[in-house]
Each structure stands twice: as C-alpha cells, then as structure tokens.
N, C-alpha and C. Protein backbone atom coordinates (compact mmCIF):
# COMPACT_ATOMS: atom_id res chain seq x y z
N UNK A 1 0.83 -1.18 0.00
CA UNK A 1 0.00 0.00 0.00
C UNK A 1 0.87 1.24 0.00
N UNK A 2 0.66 2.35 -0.33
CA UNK A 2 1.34 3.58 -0.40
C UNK A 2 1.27 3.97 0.63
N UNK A 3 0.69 4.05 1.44
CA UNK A 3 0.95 4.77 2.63
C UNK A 3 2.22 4.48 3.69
N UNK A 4 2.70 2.68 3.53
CA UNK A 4 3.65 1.98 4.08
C UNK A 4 4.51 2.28 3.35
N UNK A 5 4.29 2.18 2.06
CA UNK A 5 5.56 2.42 1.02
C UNK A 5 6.09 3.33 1.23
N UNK A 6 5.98 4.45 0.84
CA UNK A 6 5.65 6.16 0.68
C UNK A 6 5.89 6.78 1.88
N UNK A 7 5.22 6.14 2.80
CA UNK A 7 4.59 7.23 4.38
C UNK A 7 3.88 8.63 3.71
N UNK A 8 2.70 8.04 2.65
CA UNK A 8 1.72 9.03 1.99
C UNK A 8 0.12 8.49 3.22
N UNK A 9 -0.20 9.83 3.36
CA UNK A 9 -1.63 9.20 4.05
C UNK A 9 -2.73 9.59 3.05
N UNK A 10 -3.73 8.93 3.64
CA UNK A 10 -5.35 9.33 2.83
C UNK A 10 -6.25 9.68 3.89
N UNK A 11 -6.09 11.34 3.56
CA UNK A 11 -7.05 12.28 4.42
C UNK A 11 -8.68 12.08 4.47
N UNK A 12 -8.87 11.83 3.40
CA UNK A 12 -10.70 11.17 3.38
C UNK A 12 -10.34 10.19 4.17
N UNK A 13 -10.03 9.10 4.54
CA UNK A 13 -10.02 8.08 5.24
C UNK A 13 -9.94 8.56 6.52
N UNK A 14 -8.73 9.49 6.98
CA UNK A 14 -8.26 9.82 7.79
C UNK A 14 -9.70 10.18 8.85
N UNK A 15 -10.15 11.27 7.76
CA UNK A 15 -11.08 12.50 8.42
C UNK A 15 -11.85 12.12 8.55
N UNK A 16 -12.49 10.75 7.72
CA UNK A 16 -14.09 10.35 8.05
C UNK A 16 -14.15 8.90 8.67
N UNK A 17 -12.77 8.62 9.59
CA UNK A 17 -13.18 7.23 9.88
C UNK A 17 -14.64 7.00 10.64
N UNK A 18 -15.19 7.84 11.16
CA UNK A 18 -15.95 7.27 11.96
C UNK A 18 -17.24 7.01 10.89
N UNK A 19 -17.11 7.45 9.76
CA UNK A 19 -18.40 7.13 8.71
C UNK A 19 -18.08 5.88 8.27
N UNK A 20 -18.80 5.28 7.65
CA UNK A 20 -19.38 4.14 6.83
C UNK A 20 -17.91 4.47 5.51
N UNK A 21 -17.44 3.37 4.98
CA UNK A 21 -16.80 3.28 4.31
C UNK A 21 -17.56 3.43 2.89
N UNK A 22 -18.83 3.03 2.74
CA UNK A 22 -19.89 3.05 1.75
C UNK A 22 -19.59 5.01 1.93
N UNK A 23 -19.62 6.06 2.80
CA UNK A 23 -19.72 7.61 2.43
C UNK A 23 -18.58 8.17 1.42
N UNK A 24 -17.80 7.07 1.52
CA UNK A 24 -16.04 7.33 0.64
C UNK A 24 -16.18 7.30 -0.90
N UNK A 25 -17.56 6.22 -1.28
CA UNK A 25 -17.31 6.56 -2.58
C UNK A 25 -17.25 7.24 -3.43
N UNK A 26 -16.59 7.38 -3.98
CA UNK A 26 -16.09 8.47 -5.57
C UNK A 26 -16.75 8.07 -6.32
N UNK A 27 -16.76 6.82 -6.74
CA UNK A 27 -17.14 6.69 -8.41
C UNK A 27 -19.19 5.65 -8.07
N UNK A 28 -19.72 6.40 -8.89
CA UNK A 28 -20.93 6.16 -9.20
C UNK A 28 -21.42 5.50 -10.83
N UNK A 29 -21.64 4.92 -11.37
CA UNK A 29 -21.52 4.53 -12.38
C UNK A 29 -23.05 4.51 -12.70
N UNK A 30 -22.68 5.30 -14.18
CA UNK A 30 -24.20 5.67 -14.76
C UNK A 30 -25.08 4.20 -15.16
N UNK A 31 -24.13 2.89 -14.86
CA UNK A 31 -24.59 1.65 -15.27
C UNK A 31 -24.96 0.97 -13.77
N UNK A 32 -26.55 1.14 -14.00
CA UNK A 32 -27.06 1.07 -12.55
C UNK A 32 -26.78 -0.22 -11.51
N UNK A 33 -26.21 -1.39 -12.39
CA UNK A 33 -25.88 -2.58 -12.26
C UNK A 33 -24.18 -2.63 -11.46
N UNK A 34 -23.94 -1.82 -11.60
CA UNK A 34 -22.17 -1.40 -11.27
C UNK A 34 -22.49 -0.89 -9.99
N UNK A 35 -22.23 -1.36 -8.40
CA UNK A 35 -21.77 -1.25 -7.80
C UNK A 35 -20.82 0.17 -7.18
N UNK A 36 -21.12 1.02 -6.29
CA UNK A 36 -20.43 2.19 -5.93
C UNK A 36 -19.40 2.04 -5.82
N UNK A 37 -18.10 2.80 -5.73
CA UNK A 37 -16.93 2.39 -5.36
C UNK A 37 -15.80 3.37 -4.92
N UNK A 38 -14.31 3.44 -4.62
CA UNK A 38 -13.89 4.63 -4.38
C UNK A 38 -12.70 4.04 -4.94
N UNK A 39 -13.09 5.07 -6.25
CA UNK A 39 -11.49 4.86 -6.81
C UNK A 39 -10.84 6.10 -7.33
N UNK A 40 -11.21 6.75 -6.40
CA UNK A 40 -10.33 8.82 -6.48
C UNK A 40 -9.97 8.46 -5.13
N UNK A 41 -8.21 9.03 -5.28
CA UNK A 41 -7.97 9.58 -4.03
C UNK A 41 -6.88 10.48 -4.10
N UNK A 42 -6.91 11.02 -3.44
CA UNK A 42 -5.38 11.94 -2.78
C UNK A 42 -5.18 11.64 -1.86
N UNK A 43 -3.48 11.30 -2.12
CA UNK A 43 -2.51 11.46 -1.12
C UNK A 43 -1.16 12.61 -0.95
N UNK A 44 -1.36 12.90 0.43
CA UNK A 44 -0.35 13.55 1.51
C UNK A 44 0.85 13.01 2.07
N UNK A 45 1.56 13.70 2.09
CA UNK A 45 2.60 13.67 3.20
C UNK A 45 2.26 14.08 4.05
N UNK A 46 2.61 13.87 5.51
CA UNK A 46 2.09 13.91 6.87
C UNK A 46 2.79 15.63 7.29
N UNK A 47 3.73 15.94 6.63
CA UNK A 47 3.46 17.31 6.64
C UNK A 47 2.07 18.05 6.16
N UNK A 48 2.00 17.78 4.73
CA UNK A 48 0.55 18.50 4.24
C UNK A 48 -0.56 18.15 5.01
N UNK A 49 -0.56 16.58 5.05
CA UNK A 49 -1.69 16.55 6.47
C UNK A 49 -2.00 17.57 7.44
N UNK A 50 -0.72 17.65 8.51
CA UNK A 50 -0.97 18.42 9.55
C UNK A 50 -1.80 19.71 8.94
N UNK A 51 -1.49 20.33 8.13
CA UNK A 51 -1.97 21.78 7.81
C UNK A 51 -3.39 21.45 6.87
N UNK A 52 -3.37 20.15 7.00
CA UNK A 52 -5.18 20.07 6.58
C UNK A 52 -6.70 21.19 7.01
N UNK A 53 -6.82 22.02 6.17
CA UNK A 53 -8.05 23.35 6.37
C UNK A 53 -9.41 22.36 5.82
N UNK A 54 -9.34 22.07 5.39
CA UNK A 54 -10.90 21.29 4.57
C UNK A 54 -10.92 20.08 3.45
N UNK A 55 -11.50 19.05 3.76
CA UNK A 55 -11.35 17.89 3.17
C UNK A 55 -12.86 17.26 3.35
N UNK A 56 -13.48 17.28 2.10
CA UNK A 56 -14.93 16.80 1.93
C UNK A 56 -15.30 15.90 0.39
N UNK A 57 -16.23 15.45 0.29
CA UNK A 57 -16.95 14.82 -0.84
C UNK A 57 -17.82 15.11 -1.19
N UNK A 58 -17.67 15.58 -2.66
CA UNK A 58 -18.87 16.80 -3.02
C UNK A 58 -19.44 16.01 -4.51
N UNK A 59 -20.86 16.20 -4.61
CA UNK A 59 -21.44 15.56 -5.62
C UNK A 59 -21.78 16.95 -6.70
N UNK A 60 -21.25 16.93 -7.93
CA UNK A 60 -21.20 17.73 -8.80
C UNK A 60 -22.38 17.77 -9.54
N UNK A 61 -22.86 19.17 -9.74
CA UNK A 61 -24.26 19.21 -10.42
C UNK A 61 -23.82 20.10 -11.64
N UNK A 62 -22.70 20.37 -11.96
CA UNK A 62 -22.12 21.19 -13.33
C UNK A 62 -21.68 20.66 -13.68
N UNK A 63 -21.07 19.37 -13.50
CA UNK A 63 -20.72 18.64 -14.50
C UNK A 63 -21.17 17.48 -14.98
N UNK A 64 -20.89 17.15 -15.77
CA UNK A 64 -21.85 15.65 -16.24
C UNK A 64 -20.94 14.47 -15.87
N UNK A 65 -20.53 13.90 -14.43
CA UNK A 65 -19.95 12.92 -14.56
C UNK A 65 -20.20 11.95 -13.88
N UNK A 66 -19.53 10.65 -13.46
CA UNK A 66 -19.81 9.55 -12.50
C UNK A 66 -19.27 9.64 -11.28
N UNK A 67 -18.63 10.16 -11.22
CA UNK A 67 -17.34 10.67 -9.93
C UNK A 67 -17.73 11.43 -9.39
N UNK A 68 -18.10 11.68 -7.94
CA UNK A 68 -18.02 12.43 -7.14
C UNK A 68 -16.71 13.31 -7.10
N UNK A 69 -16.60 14.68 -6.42
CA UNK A 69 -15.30 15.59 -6.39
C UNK A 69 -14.48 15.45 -5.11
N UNK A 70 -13.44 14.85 -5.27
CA UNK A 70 -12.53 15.34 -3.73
C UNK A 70 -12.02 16.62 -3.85
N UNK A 71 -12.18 17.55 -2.22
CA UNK A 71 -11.99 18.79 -2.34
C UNK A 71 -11.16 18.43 -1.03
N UNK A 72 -9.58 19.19 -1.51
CA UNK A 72 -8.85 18.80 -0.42
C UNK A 72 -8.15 20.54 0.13
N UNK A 73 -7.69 21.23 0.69
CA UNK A 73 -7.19 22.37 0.94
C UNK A 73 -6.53 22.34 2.06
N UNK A 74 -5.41 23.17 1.90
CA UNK A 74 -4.62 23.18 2.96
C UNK A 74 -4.15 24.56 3.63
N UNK A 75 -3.38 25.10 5.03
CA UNK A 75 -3.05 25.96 5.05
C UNK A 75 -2.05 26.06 4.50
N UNK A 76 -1.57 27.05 3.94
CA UNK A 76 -0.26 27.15 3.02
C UNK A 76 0.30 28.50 3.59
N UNK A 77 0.01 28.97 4.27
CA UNK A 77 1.19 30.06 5.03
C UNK A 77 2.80 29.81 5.30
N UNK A 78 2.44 28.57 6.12
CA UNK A 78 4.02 27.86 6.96
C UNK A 78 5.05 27.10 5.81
N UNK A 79 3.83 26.73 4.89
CA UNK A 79 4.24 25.84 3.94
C UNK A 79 5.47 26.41 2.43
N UNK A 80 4.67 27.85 2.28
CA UNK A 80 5.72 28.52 1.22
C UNK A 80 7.13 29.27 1.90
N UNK A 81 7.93 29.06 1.62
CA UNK A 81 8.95 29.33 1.91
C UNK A 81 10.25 29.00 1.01
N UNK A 82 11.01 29.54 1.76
CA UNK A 82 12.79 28.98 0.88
C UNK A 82 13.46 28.67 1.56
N UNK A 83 15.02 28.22 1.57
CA UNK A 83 15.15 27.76 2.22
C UNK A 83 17.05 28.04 1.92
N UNK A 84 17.43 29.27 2.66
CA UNK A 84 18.75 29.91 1.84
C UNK A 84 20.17 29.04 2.75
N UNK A 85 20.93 28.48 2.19
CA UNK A 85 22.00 27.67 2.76
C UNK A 85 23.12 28.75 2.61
N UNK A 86 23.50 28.50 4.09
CA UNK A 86 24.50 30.23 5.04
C UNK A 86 26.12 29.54 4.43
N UNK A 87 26.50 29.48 3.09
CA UNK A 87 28.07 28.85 3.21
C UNK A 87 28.81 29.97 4.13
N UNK A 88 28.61 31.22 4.03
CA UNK A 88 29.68 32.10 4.78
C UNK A 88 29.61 32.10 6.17
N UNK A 89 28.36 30.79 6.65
CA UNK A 89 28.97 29.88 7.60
C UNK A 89 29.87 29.04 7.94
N UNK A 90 29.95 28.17 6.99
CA UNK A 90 30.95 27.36 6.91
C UNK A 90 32.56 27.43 7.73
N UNK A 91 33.00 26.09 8.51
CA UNK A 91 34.51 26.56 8.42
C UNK A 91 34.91 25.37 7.88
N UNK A 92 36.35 25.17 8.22
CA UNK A 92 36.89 24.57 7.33
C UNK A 92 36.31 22.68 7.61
N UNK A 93 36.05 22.89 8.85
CA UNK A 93 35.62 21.39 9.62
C UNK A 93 34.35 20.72 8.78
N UNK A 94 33.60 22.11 9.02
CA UNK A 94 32.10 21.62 8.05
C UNK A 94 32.07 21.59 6.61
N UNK A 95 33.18 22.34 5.82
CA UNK A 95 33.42 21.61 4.23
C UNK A 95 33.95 20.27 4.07
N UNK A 96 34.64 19.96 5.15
CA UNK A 96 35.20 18.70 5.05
C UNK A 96 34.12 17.56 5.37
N UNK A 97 33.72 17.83 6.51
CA UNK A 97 31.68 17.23 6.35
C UNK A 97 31.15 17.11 5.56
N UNK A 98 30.84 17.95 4.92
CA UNK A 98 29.99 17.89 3.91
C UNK A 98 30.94 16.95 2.45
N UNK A 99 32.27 17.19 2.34
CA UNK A 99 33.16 16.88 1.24
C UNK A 99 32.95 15.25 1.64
N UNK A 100 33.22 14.40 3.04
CA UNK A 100 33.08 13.27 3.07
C UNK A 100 31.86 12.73 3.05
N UNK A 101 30.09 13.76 3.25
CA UNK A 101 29.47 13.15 2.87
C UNK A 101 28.99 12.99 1.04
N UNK A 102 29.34 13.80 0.72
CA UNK A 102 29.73 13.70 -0.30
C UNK A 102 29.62 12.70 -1.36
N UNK A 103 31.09 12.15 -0.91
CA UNK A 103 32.34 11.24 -1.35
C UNK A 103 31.23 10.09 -1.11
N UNK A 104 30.66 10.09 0.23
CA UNK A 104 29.63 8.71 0.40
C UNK A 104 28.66 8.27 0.18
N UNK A 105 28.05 9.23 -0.33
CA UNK A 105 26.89 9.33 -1.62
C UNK A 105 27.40 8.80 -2.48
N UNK A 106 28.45 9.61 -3.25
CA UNK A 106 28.80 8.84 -4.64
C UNK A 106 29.07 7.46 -4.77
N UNK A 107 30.14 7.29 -3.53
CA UNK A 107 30.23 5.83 -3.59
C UNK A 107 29.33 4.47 -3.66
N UNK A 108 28.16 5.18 -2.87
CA UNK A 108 27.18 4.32 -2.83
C UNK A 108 26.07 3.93 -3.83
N UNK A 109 26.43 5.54 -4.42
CA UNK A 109 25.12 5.90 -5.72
C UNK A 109 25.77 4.62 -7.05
N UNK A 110 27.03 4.41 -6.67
CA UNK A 110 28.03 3.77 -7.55
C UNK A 110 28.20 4.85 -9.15
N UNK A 111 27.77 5.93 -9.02
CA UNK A 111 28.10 6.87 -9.99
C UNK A 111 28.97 6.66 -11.20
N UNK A 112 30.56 6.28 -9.96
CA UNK A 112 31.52 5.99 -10.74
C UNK A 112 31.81 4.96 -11.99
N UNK A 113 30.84 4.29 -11.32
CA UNK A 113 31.03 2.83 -12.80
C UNK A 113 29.68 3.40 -13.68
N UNK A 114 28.98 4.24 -14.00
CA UNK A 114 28.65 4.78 -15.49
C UNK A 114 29.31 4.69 -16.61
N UNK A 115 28.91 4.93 -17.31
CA UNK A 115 29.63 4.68 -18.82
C UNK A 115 29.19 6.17 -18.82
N UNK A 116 30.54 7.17 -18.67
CA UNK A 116 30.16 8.90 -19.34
C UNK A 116 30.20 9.47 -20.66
N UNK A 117 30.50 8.21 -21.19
CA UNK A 117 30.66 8.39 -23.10
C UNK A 117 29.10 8.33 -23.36
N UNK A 118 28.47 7.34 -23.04
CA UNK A 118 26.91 6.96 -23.30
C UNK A 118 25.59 8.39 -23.35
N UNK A 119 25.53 8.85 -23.82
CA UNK A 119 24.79 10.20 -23.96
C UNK A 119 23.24 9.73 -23.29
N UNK A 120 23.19 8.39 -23.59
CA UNK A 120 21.31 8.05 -22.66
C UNK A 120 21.99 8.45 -21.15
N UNK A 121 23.16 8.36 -20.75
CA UNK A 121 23.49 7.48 -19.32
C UNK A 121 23.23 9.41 -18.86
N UNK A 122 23.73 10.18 -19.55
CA UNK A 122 24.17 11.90 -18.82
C UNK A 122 23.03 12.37 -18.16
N UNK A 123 22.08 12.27 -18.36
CA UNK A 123 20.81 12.81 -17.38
C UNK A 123 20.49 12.16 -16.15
N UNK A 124 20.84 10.90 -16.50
CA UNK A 124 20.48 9.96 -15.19
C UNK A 124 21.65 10.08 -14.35
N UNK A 125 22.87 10.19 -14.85
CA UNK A 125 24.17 10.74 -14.08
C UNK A 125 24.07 11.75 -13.21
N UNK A 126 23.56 12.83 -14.23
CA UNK A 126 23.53 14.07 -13.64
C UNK A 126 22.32 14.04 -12.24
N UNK A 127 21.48 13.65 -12.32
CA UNK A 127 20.55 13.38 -11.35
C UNK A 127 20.75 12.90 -10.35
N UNK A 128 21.62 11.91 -10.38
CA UNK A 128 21.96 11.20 -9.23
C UNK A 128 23.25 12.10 -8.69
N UNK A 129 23.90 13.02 -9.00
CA UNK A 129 25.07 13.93 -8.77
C UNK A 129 23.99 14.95 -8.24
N UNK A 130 23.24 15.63 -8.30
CA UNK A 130 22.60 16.57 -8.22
C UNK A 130 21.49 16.10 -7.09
N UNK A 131 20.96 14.74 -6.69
CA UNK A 131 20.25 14.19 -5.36
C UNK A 131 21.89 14.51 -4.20
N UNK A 132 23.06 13.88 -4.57
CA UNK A 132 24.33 13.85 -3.88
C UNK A 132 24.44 15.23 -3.49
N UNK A 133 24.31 16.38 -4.16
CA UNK A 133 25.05 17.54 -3.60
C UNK A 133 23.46 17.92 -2.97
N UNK A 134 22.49 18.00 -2.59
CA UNK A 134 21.49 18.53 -2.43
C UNK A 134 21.59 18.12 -0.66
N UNK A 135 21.48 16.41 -1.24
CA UNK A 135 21.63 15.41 0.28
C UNK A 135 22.79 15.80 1.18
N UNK A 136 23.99 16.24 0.49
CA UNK A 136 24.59 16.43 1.66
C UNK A 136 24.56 17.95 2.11
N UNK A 137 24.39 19.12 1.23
CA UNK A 137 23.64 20.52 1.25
C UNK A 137 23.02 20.40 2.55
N UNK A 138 21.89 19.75 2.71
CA UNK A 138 21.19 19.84 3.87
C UNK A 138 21.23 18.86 5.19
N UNK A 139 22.40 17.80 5.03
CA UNK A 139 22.68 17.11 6.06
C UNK A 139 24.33 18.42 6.84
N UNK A 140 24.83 19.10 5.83
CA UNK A 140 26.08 19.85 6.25
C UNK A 140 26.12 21.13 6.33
N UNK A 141 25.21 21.46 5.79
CA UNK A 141 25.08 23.06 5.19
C UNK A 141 24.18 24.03 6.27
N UNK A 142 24.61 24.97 6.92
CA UNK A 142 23.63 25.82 7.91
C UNK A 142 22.46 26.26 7.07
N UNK A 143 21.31 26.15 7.56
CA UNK A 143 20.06 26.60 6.27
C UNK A 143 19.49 27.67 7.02
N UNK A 144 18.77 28.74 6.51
CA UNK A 144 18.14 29.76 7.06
C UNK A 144 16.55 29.23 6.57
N UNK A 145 15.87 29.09 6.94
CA UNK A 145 14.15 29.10 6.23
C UNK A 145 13.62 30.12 6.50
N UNK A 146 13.15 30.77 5.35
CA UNK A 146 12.55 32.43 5.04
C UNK A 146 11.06 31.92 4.99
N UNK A 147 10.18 32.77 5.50
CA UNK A 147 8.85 32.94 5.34
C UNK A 147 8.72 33.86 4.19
N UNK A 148 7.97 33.23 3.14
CA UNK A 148 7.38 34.52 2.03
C UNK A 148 6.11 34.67 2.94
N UNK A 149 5.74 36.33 3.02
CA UNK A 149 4.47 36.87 3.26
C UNK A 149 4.32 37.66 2.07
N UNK A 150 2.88 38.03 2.02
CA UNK A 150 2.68 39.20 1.37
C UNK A 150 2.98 40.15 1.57
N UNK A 151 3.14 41.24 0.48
CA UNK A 151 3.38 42.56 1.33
C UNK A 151 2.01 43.69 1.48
C-alpha cells in the first residue's frame, strides 16, 4: 500500500473514519448494475496533512460525470517558503563534512562505474550527482528558512 511504502496518508479516510466506508465513494456509475466504489484519491505527506483546512466529498451538479469531487485544501502560510543555505557559515571542519558526505553518496550511488561516453546514461548521471550535492547541502550546510508573506 502507499501509505507503508511512501509514508503518503489518505485524508478522506483519515477525516471520516468514523463514517461508513460506503460515504467514501467516488465513483458512481451511470450503469445502474455497477456497484459504488472509491477509486479517487489523494494522497499527503504527513506534513501537508498536519496543515489540513478542509477535506470533503462533493457531488457535482455542473458537471456531467460519474465521480463524485474530492476537495482537499490546505493551510499554506508555513508551507511557502525557501530555504537559503548560510556557506559564509561554513569553516573549514564543516566543508570537510559535507566533502566526506559527499564522497559517500557517490560511492554508494556507484556513480563511478557509469559509462560517461553513453549520452542516454548523462541525465540519469547528472541526477543522481545533483540528489548527492542537495543530500549532503542539507545534512552539512547551515540553512536559514525564510517565510514569504505578502506585502
């Protein structure tokens, strides 16, 4: 299941356990013989969870379909932000941190045994070089997190 896989949750589930699993369904089928069912969902990360504002099941009268609507919303104040990494923090101890985690990414990513002649292989290279400097960015790197507000 995704939720074990992932650690994704399902907020309709979440929010309406105490209802009837029959209130979950999504799909209605104009073939009266077909059985209700719930096969819409969204999933969260247990961050977006927490900031869950409204999560309901809404039956659409503008549109012509079989599906009920999931309406999911969240607070998004805490949520937009950036996230600026302080190097003119840095001393020499914590480049070297970061340089050996690094080194242990790559090693592990096995990077090195690519074929860099192979022009399919350069994106998928680069990707996995670019998860490496990110991963250790924020396991080594002092981070500031900025709130965007409006002005």
């Amino acid at each position: 299941m995704i939720e074990d896989e992932q650690n994704f949750y399902d907020p309709f589930y979440i929010m309406f356990d105490n209802l009837s699993q029959h209130s979950l369904n999504t799909f209605y089928s104009f073939n009266t013989n077909q059985n209700p069912s719930r096969i819409d969902y969204i999933w969260v990360t247990e961050n977006l969870f927490s900031e869950t504002q409204e999560c309901k099941i809404v039956n659409t009268t503008t549109i012509n379909t079989d599906h009920r609507m999931l309406v999911y919303s969240i607070w998004s104040e805490d949520l937009i932000g950036k996230e600026v990494y302080k190097y003119d923090k840095m001393d020499g101890e914590q480049w070297e941190l970061f340089q050996n985690d690094l080194n242990k990414y790559i090693s592990n990513s096995e990077i090195l045994k690519f074929n860099f002649n192979d022009k399919n292989n350069i994106n998928h290279i680069w990707d996995k070089i670019k998860k490496g400097l990110v991963q250790a960015s924020k396991n080594c790197i002092p981070i500031e997190k900025i709130k965007l507000t409006k002005s």
